[in-house]
Protein backbone atom coordinates (compact mmCIF):
# COMPACT_ATOMS: atom_id res chain seq x y z
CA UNK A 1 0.00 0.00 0.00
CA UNK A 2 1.51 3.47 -1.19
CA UNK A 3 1.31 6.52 1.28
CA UNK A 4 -1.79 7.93 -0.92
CA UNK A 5 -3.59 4.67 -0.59
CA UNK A 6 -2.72 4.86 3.38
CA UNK A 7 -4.02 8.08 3.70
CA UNK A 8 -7.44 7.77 1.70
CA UNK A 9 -7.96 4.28 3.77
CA UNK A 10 -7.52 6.19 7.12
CA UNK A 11 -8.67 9.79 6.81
CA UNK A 12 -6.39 12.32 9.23
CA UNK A 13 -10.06 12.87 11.67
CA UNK A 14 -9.90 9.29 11.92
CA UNK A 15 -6.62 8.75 13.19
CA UNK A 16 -6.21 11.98 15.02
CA UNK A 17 -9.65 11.21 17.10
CA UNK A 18 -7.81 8.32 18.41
CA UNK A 19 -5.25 10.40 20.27
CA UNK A 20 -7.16 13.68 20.84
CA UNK A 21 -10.71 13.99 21.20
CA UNK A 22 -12.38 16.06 18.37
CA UNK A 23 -15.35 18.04 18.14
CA UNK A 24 -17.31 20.16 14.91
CA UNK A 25 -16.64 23.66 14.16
CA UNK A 26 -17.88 24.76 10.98
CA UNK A 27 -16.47 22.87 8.30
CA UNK A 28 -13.52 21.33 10.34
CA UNK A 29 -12.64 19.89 13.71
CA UNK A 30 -10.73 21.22 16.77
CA UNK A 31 -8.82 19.39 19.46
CA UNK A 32 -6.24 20.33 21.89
CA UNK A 33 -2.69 19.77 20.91
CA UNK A 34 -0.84 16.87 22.37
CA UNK A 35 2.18 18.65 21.25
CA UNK A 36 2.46 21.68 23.70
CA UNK A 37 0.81 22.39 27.01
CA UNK A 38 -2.83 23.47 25.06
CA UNK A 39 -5.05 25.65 27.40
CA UNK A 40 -7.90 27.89 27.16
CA UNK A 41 -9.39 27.54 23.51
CA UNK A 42 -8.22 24.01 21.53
CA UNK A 43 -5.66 25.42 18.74
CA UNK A 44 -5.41 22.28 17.22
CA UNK A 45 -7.51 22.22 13.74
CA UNK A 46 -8.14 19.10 11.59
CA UNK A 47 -9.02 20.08 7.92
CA UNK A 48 -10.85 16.85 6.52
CA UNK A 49 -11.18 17.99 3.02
CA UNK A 50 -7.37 18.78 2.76
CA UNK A 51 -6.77 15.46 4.90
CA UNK A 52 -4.51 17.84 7.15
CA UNK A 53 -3.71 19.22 10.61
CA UNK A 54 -2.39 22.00 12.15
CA UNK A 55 -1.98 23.99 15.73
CA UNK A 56 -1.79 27.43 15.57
CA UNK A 57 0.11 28.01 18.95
CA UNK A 58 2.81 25.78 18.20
CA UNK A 59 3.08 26.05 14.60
CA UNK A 60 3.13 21.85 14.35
CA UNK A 61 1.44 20.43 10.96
CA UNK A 62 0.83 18.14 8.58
CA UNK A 63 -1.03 14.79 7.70
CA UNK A 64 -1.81 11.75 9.46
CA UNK A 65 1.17 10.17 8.67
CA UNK A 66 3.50 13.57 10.43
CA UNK A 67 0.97 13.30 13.40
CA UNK A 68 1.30 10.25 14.52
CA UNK A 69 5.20 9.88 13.66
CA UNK A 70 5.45 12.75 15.50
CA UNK A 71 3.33 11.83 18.34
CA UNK A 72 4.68 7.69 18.97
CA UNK A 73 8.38 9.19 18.28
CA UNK A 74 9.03 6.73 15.48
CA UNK A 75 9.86 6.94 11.89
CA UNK A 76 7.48 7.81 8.89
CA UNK A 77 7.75 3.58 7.56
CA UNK A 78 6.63 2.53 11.20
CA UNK A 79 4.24 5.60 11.67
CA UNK A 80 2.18 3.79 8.23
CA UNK A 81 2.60 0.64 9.82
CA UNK A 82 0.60 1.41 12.91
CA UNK A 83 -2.16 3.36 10.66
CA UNK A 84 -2.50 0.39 8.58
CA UNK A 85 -3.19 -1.68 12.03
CA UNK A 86 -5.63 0.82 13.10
CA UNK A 87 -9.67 -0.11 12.28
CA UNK A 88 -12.64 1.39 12.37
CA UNK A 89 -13.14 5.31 13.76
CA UNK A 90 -11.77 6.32 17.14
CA UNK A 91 -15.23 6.51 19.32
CA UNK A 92 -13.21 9.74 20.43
CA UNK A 93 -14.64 11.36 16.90
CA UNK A 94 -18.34 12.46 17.60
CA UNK A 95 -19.27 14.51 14.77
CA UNK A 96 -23.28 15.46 16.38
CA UNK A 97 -26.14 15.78 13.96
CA UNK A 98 -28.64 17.07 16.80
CA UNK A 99 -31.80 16.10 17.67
CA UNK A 100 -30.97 13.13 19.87
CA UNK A 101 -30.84 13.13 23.73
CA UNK A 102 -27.20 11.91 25.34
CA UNK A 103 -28.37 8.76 27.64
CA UNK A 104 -29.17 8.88 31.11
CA UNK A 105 -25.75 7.68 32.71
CA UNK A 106 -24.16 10.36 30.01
CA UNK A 107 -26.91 13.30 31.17
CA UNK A 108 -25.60 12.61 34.80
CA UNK A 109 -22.06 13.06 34.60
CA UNK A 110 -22.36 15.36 32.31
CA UNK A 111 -24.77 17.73 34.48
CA UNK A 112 -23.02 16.96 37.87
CA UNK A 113 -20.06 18.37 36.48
CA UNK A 114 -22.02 21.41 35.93
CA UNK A 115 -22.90 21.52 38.57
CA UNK A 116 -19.22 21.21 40.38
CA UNK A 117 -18.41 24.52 38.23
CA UNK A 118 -21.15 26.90 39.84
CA UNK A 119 -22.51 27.98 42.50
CA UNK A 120 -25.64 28.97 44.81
CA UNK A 121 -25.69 32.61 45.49
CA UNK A 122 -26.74 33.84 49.18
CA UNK A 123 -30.25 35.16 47.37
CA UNK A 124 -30.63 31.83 45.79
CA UNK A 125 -30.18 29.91 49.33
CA UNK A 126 -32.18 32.31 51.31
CA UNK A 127 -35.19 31.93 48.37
CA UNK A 128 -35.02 27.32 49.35
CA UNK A 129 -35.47 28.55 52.76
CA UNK A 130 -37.81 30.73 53.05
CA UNK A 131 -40.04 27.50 51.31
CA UNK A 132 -39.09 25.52 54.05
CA UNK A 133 -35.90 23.47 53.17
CA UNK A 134 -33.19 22.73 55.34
CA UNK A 135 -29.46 23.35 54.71
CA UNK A 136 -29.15 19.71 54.45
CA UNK A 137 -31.98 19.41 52.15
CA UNK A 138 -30.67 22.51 49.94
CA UNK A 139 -27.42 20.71 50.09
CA UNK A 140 -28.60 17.15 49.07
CA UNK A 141 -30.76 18.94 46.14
CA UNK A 142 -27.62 20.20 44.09
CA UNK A 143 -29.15 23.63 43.83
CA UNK A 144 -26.95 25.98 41.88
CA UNK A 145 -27.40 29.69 40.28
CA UNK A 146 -27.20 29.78 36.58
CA UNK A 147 -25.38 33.64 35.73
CA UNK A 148 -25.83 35.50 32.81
CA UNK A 149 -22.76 36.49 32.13
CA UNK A 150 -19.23 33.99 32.58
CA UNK A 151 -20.50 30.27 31.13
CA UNK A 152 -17.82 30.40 28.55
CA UNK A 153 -15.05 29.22 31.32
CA UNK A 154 -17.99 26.90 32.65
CA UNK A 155 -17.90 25.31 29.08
CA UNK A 156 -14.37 24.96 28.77
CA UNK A 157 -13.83 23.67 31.99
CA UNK A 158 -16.09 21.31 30.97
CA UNK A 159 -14.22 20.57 27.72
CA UNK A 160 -11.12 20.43 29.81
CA UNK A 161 -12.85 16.68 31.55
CA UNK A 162 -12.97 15.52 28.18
CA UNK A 163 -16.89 15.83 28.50
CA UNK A 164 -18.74 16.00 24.75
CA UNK A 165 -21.59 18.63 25.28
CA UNK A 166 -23.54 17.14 21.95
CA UNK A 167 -27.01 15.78 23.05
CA UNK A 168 -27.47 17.15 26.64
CA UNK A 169 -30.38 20.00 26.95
CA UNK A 170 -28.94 23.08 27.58
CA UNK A 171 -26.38 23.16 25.54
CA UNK A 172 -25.79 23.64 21.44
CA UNK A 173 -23.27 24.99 18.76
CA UNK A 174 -23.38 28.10 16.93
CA UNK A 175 -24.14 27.17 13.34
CA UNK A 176 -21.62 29.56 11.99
CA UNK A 177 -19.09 27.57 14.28
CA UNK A 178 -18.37 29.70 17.32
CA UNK A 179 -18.22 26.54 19.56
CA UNK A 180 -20.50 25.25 22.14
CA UNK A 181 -23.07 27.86 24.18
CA UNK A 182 -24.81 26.89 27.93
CA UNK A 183 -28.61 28.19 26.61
CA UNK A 184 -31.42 29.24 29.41
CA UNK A 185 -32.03 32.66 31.55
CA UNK A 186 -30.84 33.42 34.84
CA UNK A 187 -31.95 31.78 37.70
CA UNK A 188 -32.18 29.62 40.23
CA UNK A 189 -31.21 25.74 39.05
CA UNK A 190 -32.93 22.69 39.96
CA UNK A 191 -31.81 19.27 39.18
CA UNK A 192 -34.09 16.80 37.73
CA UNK A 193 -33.26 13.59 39.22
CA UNK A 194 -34.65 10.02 38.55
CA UNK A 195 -35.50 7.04 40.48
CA UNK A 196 -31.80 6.22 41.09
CA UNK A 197 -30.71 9.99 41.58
CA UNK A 198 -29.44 10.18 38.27
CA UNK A 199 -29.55 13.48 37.06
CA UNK A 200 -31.83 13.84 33.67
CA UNK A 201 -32.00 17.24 33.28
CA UNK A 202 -32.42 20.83 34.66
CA UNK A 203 -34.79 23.34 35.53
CA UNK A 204 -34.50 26.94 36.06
CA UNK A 205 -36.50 29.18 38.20
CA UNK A 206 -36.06 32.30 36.37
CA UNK A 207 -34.59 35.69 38.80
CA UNK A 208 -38.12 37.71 39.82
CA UNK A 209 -37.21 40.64 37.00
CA UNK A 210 -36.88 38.09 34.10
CA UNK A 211 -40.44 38.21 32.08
CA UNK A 212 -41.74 35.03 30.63
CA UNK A 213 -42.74 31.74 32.43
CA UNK A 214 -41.20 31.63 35.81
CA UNK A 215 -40.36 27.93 35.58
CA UNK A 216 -38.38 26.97 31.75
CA UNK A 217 -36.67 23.61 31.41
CA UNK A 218 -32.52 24.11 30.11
CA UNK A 219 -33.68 22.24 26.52
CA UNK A 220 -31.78 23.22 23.28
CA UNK A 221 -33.50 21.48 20.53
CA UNK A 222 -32.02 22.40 17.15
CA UNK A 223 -32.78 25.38 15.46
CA UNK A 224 -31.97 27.76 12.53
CA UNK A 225 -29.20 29.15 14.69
CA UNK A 226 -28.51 25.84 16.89
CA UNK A 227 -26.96 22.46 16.30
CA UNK A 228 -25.89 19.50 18.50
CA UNK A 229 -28.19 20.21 20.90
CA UNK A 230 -31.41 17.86 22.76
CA UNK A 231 -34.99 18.90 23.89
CA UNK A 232 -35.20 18.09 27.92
CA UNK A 233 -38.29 15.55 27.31
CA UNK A 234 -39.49 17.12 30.84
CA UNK A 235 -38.31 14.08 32.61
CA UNK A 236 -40.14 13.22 36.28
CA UNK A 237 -38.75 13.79 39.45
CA UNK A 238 -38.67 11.79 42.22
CA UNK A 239 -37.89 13.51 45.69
CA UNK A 240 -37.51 12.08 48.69
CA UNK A 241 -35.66 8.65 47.50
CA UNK A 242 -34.56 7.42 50.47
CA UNK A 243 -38.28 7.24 51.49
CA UNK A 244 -38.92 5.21 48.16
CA UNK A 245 -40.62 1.88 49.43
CA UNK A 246 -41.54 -0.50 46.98
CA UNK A 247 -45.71 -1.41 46.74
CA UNK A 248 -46.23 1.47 49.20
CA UNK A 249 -47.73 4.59 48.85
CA UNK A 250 -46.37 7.75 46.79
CA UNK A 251 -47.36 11.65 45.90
CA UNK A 252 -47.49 13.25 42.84
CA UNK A 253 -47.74 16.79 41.99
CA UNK A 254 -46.08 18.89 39.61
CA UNK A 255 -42.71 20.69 39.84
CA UNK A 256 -39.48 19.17 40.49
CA UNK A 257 -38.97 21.81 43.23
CA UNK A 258 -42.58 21.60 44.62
CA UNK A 259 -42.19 18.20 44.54
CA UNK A 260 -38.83 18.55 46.65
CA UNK A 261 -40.37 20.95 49.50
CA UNK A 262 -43.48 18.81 49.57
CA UNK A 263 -41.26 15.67 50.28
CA UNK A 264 -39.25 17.23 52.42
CA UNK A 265 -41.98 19.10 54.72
CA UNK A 266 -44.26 15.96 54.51
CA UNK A 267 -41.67 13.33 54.65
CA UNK A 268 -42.62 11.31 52.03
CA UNK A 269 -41.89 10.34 48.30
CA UNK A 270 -43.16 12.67 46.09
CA UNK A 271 -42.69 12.57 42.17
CA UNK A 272 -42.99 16.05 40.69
CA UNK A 273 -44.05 16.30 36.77
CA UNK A 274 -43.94 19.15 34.20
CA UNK A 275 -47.86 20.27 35.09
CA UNK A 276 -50.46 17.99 35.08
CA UNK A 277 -50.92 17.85 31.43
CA UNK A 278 -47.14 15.35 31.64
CA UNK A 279 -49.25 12.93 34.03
CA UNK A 280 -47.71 10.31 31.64
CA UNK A 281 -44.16 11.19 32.42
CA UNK A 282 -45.12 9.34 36.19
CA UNK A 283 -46.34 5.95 35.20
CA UNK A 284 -42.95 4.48 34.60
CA UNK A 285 -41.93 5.15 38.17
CA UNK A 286 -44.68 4.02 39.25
CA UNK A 287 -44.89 0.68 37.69
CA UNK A 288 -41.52 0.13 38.87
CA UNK A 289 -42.46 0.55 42.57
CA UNK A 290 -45.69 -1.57 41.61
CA UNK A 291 -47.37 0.93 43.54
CA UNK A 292 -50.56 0.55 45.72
CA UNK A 293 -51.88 3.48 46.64
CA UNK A 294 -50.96 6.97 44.71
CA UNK A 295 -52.22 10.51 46.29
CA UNK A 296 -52.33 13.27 43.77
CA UNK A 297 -51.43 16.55 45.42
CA UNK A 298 -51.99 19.03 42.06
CA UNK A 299 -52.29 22.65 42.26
CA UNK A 300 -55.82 24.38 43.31
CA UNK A 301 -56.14 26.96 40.69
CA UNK A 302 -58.57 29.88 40.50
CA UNK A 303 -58.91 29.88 37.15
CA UNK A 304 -62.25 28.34 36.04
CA UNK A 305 -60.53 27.13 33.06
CA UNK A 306 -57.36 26.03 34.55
CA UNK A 307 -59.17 24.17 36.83
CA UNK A 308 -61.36 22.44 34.08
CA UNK A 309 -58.07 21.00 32.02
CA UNK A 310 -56.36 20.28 35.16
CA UNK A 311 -59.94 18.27 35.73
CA UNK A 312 -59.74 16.35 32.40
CA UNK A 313 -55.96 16.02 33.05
CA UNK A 314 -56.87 13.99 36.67
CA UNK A 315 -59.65 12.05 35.48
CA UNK A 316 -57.21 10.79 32.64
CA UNK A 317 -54.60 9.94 35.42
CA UNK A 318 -56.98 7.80 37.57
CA UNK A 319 -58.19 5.83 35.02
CA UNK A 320 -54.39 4.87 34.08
CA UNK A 321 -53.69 4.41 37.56
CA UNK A 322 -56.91 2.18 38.50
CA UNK A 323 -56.18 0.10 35.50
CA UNK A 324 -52.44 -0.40 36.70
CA UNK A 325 -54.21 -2.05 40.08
CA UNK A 326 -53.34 1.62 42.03
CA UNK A 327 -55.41 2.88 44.75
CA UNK A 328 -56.44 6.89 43.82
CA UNK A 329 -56.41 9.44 46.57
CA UNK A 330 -56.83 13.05 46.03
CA UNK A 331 -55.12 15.78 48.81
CA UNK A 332 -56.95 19.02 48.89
CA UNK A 333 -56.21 22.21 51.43
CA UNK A 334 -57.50 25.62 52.31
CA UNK A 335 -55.27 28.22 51.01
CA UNK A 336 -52.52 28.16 48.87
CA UNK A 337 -52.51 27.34 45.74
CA UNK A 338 -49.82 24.39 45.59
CA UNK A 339 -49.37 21.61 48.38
CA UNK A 340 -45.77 23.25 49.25
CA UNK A 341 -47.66 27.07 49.76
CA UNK A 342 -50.40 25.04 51.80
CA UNK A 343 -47.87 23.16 54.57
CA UNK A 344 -45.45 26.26 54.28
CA UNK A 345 -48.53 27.93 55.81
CA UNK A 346 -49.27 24.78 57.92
CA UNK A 347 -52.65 23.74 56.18
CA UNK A 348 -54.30 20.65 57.24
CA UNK A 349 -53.43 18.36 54.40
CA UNK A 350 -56.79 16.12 53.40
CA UNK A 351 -56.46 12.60 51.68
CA UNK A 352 -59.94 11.17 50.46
């Protein structure tokens, strides 16, 4: 096999993704050079249509042949040697086409390292007490304050623990190629956690002077602007695991963070769903636990027709959960318009 054949067989992304991990930009790939101490932005660009590579800090360039001569410290003959050995494409080499949500194990590292890279301001904290948490419970929860300003470092921080941002909500590429962005307004952060604490995804309470909904899920589904990046699928929350008991009893209302005061003030499990209208998003849980008795706890809402879809939505939900061999109990207060407003007032919870 000539050097041309060698080079057309194994393409220069293929061989360099199995050294240095690679990501899109426009119509080439970056990477961080393996050849000099590489920080901040990767300088390392791989040029698939020219079959070449080249760092523009160091200066070091060439094909695949130079790179990995250069990087095994042996000659060219023994650097076409090991190419020809190589098969298949480095796993290192993602090249995203959007649309497709990460998996859950991926979701959770990805996210708790997020989380390891910010912070919960004093206002934030004060806010998760004032509805009743404890500093244990605000601990446990993973609460964090998303800025507006300063998520570049987040993101290459990120970058820097080898973590591929394609297909976890929240974040996308630029379609002109600027590199990866950390989407979603200002605000307080809530962690979306499943049955095994995993974390699936992340709400944001947005700061009291940001207009819109007050409650927006970090989802970046692509876009004419955005690529690479994953709706949320307004996964369910379950609060209060250690609680979890299988065939026993469990609430549901609708919030992750309602769900997470609720639990904690009432000591029990409580799953918390996107509004009532994501009832479905519950069942699996709940079929898990093969649960036997299931209280809905939903918000009271003086709208007359609020209250008639979040009727529809119930009815729905009890038929599912009668069929499934569940027990159906509705809790209703006084005042307040969620179950975490009624016990942070210390209303008599009912059950019938």
């Amino acid at each position: 096999m000539t050097f041309a054949d060698l080079k057309m067989q194994h393409p220069v992304a293929e061989v360099i993704s199995r050294y240095v991990a690679l990501r899109p930009k426009g119509s080439y790939l970056i990477g961080r050079c393996p050849f000099h101490e590489d920080g901040g932005r990767p300088n390392m660009a791989v040029f698939p249509r020219t079959n070449t590579f080249k760092c523009f800090a160091c200066g070091v360039m060439g094909d695949a042949l130079d790179f990995v001569s250069r990087i095994e410290n042996i000659g060219t003959a023994k650097a076409a040697r090991r190419i020809e050995q190589m098969q298949g494409t480095s796993r290192q080499l993602i090249v995203w086409t959007g649309g497709e949500r990460a998996d859950a194990a991926y979701l959770d590292r990805v996210y708790r390292a997020l989380l390891d890279e910010l912070s919960l301001s004093g206002e934030h904290r004060a806010a998760l007490a004032r509805r009743g948490l404890s500093p244990k419970a605000i601990q446990e929860g993973g609460y964090r304050s998303l800025p507006v300003a300063g998520r570049w470092p987040v993101i290459d921080r990120l970058e820097r623990r080898g973590l591929d941002l394609s297909g976890v909500p929240g974040f996308a590429r630029s379609r002109t190629g600027q590199g990866w962005n950390l989407y979603g307004r200002a605000g307080l952060l809530v962690p979306v956690r499943d049955l095994q604490g995993r974390i699936l995804g992340c709400q944001v309470r947005a700061d009291a002077d940001d207009a819109g909904p007050r409650y927006r899920w970090l989802s970046t589904p692509d876009t004419e602007n955005r690529v690479g990046g994953a709706s949320s699928g307004a996964p369910c929350h379950v609060a209060g695991r250690k609680l979890v008991r299988r065939r026993w009893a469990v609430w549901v209302t609708e919030g992750p963070l309602k769900a997470e005061v609720a639990s904690h003030l009432l000591s029990v499990p409580m799953l918390g769903v996107a509004g009532v209208a994501n009832w479905r998003k519950a069942l699996p849980v709940i079929q898990v636990l093969e649960v036997q008795r299931v209280i809905l706890a939903f918000d009271q809402d003086e709208s007359a027709k609020t209250r008639q879809a979040v009727e529809r939505n119930l009815a729905d939900f009890r038929e599912t959960l009668e069929s499934m061999g569940s027990q159906v109990l509705v809790a209703s207060w006084g005042r307040g318009k969620g179950v975490d407003d009624a016990l942070q007032m210390k209303q008599w919870i009912s059950v019938r």
